[in-house]
Protein backbone atom coordinates (compact mmCIF):
# COMPACT_ATOMS: atom_id res chain seq x y z
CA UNK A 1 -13.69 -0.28 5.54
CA UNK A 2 -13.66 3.37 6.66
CA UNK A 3 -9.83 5.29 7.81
CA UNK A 4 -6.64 3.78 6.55
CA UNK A 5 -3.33 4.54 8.30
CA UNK A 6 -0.63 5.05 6.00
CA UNK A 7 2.88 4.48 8.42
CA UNK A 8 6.62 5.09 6.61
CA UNK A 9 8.38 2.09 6.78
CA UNK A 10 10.95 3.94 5.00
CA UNK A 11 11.55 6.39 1.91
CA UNK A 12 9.21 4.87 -0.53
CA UNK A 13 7.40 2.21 1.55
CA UNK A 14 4.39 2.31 3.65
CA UNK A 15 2.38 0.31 5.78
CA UNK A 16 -1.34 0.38 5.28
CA UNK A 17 -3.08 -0.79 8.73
CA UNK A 18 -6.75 -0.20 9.61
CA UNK A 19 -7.62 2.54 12.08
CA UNK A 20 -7.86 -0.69 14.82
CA UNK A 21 -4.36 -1.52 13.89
CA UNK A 22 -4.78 -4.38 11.70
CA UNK A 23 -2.48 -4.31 8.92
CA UNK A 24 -3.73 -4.69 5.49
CA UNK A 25 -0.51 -4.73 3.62
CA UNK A 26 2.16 -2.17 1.94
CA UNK A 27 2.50 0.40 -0.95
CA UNK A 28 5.75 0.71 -2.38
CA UNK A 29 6.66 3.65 -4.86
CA UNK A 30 8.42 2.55 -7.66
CA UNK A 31 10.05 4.75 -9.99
CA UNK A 32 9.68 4.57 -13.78
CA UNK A 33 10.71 6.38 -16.97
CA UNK A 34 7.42 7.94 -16.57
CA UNK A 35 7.11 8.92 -13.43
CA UNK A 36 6.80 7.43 -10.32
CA UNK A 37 3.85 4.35 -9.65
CA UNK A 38 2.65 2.75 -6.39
CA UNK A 39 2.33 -0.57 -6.33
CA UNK A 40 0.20 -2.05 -3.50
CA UNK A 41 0.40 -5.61 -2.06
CA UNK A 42 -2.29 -6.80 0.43
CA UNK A 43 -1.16 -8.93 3.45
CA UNK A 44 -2.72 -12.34 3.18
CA UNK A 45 -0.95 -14.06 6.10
CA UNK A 46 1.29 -13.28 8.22
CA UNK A 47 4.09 -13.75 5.64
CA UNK A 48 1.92 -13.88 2.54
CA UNK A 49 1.30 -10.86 0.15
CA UNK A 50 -0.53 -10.79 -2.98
CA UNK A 51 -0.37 -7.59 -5.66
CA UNK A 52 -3.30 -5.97 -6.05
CA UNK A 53 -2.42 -3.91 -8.80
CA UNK A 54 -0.10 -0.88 -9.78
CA UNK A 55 -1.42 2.76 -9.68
CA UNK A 56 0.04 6.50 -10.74
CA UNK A 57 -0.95 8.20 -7.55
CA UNK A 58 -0.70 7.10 -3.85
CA UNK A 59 -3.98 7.55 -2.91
CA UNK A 60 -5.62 5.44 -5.38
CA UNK A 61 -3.43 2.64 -4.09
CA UNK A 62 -4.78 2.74 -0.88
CA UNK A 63 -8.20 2.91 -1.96
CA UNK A 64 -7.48 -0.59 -2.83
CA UNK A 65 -7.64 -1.24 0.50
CA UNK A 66 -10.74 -0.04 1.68
């Protein structure tokens, strides 16, 4: 899918959009006992999101949406 854009929504939340501005759907950081994970959702419709999974690092939740 090539570049992602990864826009703060706000402390912990992003916005993953395409580099044409088409957004794919949001990565949340969620703290745990061990450590923090990144859970990523991918936008479905307009007001639909599915999970696509729960990662340690930030980067390898976006890689979910290439």
């Amino acid at each position: 899918m090539g570049t992602l854009i990864l826009h703060p929504v706000r402390d912990g939340l992003w916005r993953v959009s395409a580099r044409n501005g088409t957004v794919l759907g949001h990565i949340e950081r969620r703290p745990t006992p061990d450590g923090d994970r990144y859970s990523a959702r991918r936008l479905v419709f307009a007001t639909l999101t599915r999970e696509v999974g729960e990662f340690w690092h930030l980067a390898d939740a976006a890689d979910c949406f290439r």
